[in-house]
PDB file of N, CA and C in Angstrom:
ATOM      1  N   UNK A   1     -82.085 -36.531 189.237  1.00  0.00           N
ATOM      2  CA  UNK A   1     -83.452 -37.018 189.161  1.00  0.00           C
ATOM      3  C   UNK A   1     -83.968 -37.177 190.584  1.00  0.00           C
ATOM      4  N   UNK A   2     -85.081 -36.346 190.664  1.00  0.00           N
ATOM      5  CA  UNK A   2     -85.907 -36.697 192.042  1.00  0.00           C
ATOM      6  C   UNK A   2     -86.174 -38.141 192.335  1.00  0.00           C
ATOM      7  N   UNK A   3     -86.560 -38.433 193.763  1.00  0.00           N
ATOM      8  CA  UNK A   3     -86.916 -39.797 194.283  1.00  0.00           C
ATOM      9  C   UNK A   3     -88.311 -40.311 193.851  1.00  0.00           C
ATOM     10  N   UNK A   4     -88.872 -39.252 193.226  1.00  0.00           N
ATOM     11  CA  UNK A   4     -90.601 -39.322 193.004  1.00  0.00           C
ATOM     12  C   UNK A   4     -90.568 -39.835 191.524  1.00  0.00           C
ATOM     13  N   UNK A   5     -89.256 -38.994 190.586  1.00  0.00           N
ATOM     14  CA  UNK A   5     -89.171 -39.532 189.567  1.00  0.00           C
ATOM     15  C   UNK A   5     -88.618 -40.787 189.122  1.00  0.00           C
ATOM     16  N   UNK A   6     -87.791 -41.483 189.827  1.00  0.00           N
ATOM     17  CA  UNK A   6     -87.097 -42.789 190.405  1.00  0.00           C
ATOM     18  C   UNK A   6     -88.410 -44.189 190.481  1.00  0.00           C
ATOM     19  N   UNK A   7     -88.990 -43.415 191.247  1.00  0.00           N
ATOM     20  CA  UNK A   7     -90.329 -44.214 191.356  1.00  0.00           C
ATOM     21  C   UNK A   7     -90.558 -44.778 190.341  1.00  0.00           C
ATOM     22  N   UNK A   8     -91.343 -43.347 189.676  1.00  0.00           N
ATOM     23  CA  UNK A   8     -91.765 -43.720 188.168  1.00  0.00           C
ATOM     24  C   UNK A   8     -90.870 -44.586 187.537  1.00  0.00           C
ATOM     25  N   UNK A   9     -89.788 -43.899 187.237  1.00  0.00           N
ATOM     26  CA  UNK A   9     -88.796 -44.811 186.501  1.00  0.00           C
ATOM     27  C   UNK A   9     -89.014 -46.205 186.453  1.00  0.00           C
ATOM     28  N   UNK A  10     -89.175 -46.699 187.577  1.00  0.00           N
ATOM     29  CA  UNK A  10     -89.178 -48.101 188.074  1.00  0.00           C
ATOM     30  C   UNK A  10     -90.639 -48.665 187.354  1.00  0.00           C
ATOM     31  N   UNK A  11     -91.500 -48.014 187.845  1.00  0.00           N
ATOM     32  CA  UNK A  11     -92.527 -48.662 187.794  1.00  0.00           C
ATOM     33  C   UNK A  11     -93.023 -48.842 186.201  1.00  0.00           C
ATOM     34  N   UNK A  12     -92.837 -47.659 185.746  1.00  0.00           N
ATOM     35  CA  UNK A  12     -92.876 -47.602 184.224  1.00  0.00           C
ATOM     36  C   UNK A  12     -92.355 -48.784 183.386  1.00  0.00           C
ATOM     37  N   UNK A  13     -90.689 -49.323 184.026  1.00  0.00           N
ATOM     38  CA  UNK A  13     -89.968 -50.076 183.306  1.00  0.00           C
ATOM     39  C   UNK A  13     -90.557 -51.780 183.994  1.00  0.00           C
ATOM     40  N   UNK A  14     -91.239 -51.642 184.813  1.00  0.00           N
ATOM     41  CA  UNK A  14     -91.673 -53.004 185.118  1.00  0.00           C
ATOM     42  C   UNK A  14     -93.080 -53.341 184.098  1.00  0.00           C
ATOM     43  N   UNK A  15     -94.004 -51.993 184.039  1.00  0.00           N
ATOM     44  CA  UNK A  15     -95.041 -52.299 183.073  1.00  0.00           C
ATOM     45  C   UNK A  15     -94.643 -52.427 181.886  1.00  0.00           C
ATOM     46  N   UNK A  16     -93.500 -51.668 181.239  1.00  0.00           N
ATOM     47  CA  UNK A  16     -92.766 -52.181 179.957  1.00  0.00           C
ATOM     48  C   UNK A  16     -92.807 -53.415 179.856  1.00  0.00           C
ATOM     49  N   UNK A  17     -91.691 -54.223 180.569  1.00  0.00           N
ATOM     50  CA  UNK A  17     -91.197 -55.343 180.512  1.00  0.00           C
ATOM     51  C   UNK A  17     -92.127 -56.160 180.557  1.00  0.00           C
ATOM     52  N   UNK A  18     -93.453 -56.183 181.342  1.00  0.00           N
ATOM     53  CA  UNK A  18     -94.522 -56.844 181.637  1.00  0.00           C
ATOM     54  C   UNK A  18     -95.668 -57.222 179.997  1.00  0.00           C
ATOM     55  N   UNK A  19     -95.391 -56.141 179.565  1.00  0.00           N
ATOM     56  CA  UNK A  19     -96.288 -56.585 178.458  1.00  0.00           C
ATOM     57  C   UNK A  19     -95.133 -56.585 177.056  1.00  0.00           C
ATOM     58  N   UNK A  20     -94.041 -56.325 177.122  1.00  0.00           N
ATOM     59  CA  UNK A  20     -93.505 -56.466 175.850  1.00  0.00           C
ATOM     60  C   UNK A  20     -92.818 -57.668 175.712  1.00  0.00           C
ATOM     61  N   UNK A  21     -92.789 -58.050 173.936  1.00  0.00           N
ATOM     62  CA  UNK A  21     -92.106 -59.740 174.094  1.00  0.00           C
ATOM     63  C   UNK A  21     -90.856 -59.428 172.874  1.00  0.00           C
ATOM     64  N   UNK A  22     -90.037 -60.079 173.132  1.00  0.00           N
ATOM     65  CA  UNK A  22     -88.856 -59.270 172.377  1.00  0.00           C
ATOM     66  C   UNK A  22     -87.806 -61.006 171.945  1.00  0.00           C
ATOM     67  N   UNK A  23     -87.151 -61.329 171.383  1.00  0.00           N
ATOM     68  CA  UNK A  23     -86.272 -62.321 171.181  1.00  0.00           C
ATOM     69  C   UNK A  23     -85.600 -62.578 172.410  1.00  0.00           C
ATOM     70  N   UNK A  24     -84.660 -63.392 172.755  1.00  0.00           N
ATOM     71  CA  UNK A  24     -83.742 -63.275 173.769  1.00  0.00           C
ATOM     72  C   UNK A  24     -82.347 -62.976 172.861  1.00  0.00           C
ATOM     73  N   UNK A  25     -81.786 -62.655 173.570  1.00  0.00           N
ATOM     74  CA  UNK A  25     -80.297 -62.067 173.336  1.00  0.00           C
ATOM     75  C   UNK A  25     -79.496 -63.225 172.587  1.00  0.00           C
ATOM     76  N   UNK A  26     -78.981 -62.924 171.548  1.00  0.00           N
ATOM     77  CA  UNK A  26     -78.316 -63.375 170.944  1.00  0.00           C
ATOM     78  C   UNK A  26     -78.827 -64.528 169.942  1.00  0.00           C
ATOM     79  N   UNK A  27     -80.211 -64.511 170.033  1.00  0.00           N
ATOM     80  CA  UNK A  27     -81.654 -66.012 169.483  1.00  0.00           C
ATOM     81  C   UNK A  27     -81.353 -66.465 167.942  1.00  0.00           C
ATOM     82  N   UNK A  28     -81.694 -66.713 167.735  1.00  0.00           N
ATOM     83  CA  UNK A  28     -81.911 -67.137 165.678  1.00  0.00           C
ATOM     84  C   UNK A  28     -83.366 -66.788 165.504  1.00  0.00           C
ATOM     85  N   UNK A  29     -83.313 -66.141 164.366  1.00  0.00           N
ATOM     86  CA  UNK A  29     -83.933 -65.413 163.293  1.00  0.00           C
ATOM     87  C   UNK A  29     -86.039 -66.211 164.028  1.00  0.00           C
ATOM     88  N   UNK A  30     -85.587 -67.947 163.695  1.00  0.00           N
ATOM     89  CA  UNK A  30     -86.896 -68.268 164.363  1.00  0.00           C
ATOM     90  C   UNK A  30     -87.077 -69.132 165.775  1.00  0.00           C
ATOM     91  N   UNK A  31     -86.166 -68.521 166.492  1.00  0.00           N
ATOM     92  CA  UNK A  31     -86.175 -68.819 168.254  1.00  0.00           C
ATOM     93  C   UNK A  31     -87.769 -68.203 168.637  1.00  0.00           C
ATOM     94  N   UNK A  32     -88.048 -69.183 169.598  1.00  0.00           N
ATOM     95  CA  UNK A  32     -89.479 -69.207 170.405  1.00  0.00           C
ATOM     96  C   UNK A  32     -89.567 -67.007 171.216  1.00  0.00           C
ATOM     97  N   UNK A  33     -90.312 -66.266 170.779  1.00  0.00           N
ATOM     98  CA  UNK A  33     -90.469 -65.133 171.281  1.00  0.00           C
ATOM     99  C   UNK A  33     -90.547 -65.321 172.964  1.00  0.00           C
ATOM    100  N   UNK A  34     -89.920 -64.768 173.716  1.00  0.00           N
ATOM    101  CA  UNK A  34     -90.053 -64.390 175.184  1.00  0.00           C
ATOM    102  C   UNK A  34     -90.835 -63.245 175.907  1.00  0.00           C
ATOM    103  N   UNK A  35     -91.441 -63.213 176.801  1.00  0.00           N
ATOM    104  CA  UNK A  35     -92.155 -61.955 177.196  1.00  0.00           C
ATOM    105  C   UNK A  35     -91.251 -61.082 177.823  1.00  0.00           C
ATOM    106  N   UNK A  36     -90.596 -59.637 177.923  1.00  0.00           N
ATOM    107  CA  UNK A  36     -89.905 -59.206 178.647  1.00  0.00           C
ATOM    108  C   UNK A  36     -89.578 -59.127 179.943  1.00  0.00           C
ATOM    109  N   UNK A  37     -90.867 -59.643 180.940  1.00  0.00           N
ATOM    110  CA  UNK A  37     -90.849 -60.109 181.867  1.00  0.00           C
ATOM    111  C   UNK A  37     -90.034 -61.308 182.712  1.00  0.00           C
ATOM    112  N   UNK A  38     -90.066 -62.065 181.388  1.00  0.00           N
ATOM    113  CA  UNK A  38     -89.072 -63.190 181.619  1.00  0.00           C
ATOM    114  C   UNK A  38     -87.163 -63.129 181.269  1.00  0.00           C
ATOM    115  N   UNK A  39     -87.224 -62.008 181.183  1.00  0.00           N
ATOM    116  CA  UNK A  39     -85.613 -61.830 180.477  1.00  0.00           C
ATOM    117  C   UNK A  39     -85.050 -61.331 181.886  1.00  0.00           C
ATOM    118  N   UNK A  40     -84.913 -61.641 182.446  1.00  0.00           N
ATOM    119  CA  UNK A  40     -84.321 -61.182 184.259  1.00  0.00           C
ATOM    120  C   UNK A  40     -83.223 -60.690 184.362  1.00  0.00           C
ATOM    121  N   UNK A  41     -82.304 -61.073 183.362  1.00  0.00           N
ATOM    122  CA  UNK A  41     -80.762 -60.268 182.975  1.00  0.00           C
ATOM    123  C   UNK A  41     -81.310 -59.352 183.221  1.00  0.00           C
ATOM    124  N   UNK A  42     -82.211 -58.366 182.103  1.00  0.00           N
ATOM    125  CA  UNK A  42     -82.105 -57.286 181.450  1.00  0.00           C
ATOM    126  C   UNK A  42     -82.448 -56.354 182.629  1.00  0.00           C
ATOM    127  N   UNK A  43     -83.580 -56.568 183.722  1.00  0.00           N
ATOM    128  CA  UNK A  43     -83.929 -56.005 184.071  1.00  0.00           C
ATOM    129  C   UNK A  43     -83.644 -56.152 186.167  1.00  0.00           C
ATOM    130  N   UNK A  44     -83.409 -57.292 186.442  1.00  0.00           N
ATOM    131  CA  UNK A  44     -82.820 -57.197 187.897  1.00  0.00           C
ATOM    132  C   UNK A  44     -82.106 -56.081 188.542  1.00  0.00           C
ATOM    133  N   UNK A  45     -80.751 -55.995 187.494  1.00  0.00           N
ATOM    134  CA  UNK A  45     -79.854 -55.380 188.204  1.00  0.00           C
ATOM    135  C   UNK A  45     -80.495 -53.886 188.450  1.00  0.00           C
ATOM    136  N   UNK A  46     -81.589 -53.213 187.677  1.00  0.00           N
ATOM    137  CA  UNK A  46     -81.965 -52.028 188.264  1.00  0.00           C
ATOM    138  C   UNK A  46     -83.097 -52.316 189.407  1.00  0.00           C
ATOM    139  N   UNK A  47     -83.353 -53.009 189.749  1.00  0.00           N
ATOM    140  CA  UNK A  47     -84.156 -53.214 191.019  1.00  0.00           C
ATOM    141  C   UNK A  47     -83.603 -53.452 192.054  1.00  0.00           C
ATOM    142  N   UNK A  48     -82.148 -54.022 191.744  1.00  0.00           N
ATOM    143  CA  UNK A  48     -81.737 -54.233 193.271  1.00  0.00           C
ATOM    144  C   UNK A  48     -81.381 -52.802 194.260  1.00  0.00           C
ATOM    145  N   UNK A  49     -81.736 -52.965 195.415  1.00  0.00           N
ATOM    146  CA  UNK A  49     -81.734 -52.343 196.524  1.00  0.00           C
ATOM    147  C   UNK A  49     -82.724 -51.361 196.270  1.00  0.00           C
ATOM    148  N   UNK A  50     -83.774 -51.106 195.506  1.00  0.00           N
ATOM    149  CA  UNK A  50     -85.019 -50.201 195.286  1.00  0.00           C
ATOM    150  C   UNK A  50     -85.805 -50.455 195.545  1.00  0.00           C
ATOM    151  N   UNK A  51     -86.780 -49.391 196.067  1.00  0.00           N
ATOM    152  CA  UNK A  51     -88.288 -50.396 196.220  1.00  0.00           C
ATOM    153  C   UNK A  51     -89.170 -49.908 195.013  1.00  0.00           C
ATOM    154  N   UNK A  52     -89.693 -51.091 195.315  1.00  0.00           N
ATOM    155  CA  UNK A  52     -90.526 -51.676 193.757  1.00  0.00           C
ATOM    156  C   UNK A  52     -92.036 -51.366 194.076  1.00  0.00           C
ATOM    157  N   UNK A  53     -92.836 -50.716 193.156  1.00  0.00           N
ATOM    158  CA  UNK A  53     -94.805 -51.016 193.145  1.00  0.00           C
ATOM    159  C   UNK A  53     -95.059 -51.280 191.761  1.00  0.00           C
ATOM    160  N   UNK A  54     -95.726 -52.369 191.433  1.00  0.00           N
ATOM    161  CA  UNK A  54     -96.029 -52.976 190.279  1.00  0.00           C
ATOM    162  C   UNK A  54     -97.355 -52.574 189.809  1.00  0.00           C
ATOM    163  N   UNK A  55     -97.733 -52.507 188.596  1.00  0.00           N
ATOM    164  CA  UNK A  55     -99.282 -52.573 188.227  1.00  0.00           C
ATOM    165  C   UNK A  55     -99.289 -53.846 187.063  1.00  0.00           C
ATOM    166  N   UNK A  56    -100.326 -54.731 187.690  1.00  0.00           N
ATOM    167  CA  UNK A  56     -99.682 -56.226 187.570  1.00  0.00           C
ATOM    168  C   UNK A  56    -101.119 -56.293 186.986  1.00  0.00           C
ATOM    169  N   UNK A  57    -101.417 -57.657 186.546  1.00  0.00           N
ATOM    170  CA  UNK A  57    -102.511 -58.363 186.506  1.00  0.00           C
ATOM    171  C   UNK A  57    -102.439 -60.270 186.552  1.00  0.00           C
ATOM    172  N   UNK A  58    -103.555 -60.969 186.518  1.00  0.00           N
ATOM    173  CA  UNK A  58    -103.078 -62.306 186.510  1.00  0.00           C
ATOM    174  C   UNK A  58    -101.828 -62.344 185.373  1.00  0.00           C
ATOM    175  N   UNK A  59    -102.256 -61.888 184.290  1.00  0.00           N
ATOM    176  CA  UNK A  59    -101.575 -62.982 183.138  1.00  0.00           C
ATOM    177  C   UNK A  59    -100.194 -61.860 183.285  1.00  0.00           C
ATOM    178  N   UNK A  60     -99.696 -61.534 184.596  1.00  0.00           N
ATOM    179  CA  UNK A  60     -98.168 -60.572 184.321  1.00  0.00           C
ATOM    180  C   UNK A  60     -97.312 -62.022 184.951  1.00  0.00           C
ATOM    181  N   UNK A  61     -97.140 -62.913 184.135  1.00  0.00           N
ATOM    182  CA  UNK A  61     -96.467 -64.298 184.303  1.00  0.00           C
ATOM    183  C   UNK A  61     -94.836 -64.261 183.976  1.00  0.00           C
ATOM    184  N   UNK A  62     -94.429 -64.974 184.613  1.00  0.00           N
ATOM    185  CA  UNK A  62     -92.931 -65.220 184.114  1.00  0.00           C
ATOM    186  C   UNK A  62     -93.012 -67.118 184.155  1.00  0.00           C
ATOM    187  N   UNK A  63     -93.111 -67.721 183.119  1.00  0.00           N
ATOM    188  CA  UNK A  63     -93.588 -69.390 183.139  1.00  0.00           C
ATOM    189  C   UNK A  63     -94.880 -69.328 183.664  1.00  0.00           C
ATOM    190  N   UNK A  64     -95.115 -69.636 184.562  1.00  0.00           N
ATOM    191  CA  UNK A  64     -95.954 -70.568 185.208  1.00  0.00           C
ATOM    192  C   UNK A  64     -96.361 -69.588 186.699  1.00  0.00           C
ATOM    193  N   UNK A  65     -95.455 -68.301 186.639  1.00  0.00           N
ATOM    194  CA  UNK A  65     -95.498 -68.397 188.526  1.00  0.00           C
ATOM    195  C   UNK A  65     -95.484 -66.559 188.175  1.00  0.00           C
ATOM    196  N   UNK A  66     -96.526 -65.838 189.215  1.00  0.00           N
ATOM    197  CA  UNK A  66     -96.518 -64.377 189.031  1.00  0.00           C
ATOM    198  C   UNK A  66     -95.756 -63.384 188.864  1.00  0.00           C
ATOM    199  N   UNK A  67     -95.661 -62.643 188.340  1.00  0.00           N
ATOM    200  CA  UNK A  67     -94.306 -61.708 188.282  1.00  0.00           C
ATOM    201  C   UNK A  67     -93.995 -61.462 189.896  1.00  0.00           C
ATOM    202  N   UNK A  68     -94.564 -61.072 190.470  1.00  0.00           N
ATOM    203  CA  UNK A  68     -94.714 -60.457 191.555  1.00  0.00           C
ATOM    204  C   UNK A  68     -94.054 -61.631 192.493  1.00  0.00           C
ATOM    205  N   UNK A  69     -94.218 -62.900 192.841  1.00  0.00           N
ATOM    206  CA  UNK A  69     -93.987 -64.029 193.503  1.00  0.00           C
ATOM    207  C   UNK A  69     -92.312 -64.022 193.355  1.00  0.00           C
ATOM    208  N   UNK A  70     -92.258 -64.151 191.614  1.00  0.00           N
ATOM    209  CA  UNK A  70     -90.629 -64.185 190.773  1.00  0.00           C
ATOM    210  C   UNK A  70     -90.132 -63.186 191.306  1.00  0.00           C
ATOM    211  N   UNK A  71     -90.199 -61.891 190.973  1.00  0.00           N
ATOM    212  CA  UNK A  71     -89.217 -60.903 192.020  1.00  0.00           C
ATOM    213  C   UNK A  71     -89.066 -60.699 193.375  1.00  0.00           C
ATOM    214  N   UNK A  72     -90.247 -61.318 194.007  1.00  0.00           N
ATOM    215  CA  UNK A  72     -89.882 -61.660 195.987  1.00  0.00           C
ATOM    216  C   UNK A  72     -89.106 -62.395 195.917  1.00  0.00           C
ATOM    217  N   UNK A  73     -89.067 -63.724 195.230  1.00  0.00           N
ATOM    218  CA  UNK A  73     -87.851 -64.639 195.331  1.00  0.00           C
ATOM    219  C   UNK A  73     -86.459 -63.883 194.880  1.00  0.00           C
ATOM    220  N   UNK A  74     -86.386 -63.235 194.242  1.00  0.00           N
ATOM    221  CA  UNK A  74     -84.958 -62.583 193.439  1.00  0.00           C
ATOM    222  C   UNK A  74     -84.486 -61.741 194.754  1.00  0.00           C
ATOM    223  N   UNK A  75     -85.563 -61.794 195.534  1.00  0.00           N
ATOM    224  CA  UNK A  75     -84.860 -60.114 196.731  1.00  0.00           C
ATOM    225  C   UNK A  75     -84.885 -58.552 196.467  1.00  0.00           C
ATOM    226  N   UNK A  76     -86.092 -58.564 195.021  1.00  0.00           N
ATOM    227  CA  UNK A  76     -86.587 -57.544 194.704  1.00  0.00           C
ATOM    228  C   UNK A  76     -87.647 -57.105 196.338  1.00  0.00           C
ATOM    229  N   UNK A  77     -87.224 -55.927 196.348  1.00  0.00           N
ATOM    230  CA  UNK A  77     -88.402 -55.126 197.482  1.00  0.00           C
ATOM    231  C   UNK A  77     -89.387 -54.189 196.653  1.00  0.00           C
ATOM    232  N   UNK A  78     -90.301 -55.800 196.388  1.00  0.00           N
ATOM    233  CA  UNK A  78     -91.859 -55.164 195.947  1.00  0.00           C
ATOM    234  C   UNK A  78     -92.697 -54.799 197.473  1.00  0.00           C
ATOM    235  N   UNK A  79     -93.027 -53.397 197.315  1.00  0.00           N
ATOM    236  CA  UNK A  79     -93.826 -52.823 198.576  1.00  0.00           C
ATOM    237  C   UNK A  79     -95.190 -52.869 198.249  1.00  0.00           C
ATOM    238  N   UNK A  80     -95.774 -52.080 197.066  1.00  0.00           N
ATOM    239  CA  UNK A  80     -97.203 -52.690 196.677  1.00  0.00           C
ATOM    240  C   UNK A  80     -97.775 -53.058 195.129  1.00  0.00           C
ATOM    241  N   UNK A  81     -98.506 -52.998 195.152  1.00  0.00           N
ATOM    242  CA  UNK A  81     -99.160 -53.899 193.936  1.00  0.00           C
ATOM    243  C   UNK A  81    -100.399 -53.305 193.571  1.00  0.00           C
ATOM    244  N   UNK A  82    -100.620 -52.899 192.454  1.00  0.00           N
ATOM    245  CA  UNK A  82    -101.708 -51.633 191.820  1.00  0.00           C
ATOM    246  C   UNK A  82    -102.002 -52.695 190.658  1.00  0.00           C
ATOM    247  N   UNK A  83    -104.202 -53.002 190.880  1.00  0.00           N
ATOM    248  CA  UNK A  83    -104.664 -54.033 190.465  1.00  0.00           C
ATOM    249  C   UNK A  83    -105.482 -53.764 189.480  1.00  0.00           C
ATOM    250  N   UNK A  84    -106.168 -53.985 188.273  1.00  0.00           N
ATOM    251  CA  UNK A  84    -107.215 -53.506 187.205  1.00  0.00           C
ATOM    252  C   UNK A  84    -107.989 -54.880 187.867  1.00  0.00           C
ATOM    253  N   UNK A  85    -108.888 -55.205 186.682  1.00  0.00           N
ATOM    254  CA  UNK A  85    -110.142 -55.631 186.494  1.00  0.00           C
ATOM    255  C   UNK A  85    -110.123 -56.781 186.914  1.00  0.00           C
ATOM    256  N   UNK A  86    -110.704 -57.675 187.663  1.00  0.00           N
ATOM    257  CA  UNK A  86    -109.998 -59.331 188.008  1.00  0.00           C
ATOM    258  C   UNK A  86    -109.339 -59.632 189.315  1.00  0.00           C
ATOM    259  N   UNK A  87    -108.649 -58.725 189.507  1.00  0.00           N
ATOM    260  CA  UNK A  87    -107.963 -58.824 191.124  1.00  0.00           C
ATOM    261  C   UNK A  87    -106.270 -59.434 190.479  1.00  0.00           C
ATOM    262  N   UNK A  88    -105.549 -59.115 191.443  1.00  0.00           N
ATOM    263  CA  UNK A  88    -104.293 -59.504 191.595  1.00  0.00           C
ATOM    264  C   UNK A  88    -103.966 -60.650 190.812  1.00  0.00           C
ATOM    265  N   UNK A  89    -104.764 -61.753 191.958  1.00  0.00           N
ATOM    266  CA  UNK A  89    -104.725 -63.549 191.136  1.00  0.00           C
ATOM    267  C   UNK A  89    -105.838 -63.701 190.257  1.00  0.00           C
ATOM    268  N   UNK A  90    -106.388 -62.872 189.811  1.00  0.00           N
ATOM    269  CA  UNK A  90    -107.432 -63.339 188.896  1.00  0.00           C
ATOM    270  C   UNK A  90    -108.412 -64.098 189.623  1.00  0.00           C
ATOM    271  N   UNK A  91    -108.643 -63.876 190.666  1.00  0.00           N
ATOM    272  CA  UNK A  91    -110.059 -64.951 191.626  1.00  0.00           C
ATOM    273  C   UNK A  91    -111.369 -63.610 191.949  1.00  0.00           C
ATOM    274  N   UNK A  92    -111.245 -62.602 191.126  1.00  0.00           N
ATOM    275  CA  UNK A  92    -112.398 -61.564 191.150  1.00  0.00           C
ATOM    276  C   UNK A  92    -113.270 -61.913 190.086  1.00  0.00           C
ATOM    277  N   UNK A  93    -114.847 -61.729 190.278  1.00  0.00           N
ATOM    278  CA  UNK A  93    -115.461 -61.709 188.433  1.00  0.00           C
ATOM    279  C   UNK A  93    -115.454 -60.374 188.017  1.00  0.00           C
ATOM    280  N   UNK A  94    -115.557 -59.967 186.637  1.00  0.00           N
ATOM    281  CA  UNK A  94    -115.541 -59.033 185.815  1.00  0.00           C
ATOM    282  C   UNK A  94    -116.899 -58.412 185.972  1.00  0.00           C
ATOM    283  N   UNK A  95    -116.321 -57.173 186.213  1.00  0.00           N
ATOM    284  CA  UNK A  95    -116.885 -55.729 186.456  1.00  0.00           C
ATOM    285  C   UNK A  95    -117.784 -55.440 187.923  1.00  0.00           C
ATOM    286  N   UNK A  96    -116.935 -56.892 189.192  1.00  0.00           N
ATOM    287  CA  UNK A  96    -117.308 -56.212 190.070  1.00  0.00           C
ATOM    288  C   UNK A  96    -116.481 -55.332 190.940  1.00  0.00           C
ATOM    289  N   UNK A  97    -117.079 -54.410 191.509  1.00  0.00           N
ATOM    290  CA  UNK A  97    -116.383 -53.895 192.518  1.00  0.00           C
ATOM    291  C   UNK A  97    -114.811 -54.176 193.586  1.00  0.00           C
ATOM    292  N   UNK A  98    -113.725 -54.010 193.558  1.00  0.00           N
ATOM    293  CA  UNK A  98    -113.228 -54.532 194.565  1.00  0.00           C
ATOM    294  C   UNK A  98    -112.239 -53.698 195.249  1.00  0.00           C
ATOM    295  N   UNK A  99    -112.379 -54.331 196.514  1.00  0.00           N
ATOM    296  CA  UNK A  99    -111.543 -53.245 197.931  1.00  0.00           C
ATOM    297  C   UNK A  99    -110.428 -53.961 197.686  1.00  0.00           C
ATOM    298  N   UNK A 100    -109.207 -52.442 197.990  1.00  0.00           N
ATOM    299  CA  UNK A 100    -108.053 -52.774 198.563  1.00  0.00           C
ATOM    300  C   UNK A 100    -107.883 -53.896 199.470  1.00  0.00           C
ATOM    301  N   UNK A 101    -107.257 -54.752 199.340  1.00  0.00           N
ATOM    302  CA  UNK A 101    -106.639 -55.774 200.070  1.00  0.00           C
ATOM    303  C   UNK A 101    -105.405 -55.724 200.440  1.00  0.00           C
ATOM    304  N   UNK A 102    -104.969 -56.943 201.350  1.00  0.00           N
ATOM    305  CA  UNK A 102    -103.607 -57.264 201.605  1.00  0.00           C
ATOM    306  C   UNK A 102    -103.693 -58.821 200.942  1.00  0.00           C
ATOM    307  N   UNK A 103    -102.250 -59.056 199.816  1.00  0.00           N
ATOM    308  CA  UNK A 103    -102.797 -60.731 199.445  1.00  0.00           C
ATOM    309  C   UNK A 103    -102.086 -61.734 200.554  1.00  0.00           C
ATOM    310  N   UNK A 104    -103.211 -62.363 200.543  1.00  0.00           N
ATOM    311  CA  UNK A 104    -102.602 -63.796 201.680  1.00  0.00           C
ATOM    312  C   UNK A 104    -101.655 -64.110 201.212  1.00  0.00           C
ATOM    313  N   UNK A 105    -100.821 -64.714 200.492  1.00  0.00           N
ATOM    314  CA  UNK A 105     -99.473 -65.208 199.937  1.00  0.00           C
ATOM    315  C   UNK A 105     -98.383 -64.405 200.346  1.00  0.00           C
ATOM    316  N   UNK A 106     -98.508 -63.141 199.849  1.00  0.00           N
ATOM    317  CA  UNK A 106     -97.040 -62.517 200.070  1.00  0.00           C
ATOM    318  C   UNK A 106     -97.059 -61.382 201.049  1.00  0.00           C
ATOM    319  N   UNK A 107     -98.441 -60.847 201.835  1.00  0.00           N
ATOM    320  CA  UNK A 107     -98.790 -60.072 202.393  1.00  0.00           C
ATOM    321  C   UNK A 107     -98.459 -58.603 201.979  1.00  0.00           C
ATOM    322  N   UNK A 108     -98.461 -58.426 200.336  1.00  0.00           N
ATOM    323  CA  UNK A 108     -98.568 -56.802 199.610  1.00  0.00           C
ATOM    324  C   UNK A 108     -99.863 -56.206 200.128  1.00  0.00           C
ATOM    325  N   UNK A 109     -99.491 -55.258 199.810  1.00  0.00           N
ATOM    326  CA  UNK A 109    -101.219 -53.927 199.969  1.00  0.00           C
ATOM    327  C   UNK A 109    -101.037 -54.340 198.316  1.00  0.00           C
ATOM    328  N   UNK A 110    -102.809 -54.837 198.046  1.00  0.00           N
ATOM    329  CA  UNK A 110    -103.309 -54.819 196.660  1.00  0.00           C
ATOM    330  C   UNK A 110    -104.007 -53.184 196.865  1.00  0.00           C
ATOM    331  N   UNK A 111    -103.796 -52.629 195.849  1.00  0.00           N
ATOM    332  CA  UNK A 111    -104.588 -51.511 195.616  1.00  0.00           C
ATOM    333  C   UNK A 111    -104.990 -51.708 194.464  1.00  0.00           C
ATOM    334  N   UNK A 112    -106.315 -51.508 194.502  1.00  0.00           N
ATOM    335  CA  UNK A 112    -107.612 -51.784 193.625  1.00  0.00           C
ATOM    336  C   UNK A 112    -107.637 -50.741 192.135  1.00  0.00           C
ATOM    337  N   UNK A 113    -107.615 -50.994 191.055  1.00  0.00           N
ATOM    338  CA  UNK A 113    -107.834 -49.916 190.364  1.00  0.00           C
ATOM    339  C   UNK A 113    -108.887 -50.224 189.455  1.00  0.00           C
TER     340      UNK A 113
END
């Protein structure tokens, strides 16, 4: 597999995980649903030593705290961050315009989509 396809790979399986909600491993029948995002087993060990570009939005949460924030702390190497409607943190209004940035917090290139 090419390095271009690797990419993908990655990025694909982070937007997976980002919007799908699945039981946790091993749960009962009516255990509280989890977002895949939050299952970090499942999905760390293929990020380590890769670099990472996310297509994120506010609500790509793990608890309380951004996906994006959660995998800088893990020692995931997120390089950039690909944004829809709202902006990164959600501090844009709807349906205006917005430029590529760098975010103050973690200093990613936001790229605008």
């Amino acid at each position: 597999m090419c390095k271009k396809q690797l990419s993908g790979l990655s990025l694909s399986l982070v937007l997976m995980l980002s919007c799908m909600t699945v039981p946790q491993h091993g749960s009962k029948p009516n255990s509280p649903v989890l977002p895949g995002a939050a299952q970090q087993a499942a999905y760390l060990p293929l990020f380590q030593g890769k670099k990472v570009a996310l297509v994120v939005n506010p609500t790509s949460c793990v608890g309380a705290r951004h996906l994006v924030d959660v995998l800088l702390d893990q020692g995931i190497s997120v390089q950039k961050v690909f944004s829809p409607e709202h902006g990164f943190r959600g501090d844009s209004v709807a349906e205006k315009l917005i430029d590529d940035a760098i975010d103050p917090i973690t200093g990613l290139p936001i790229i605008s989509l």
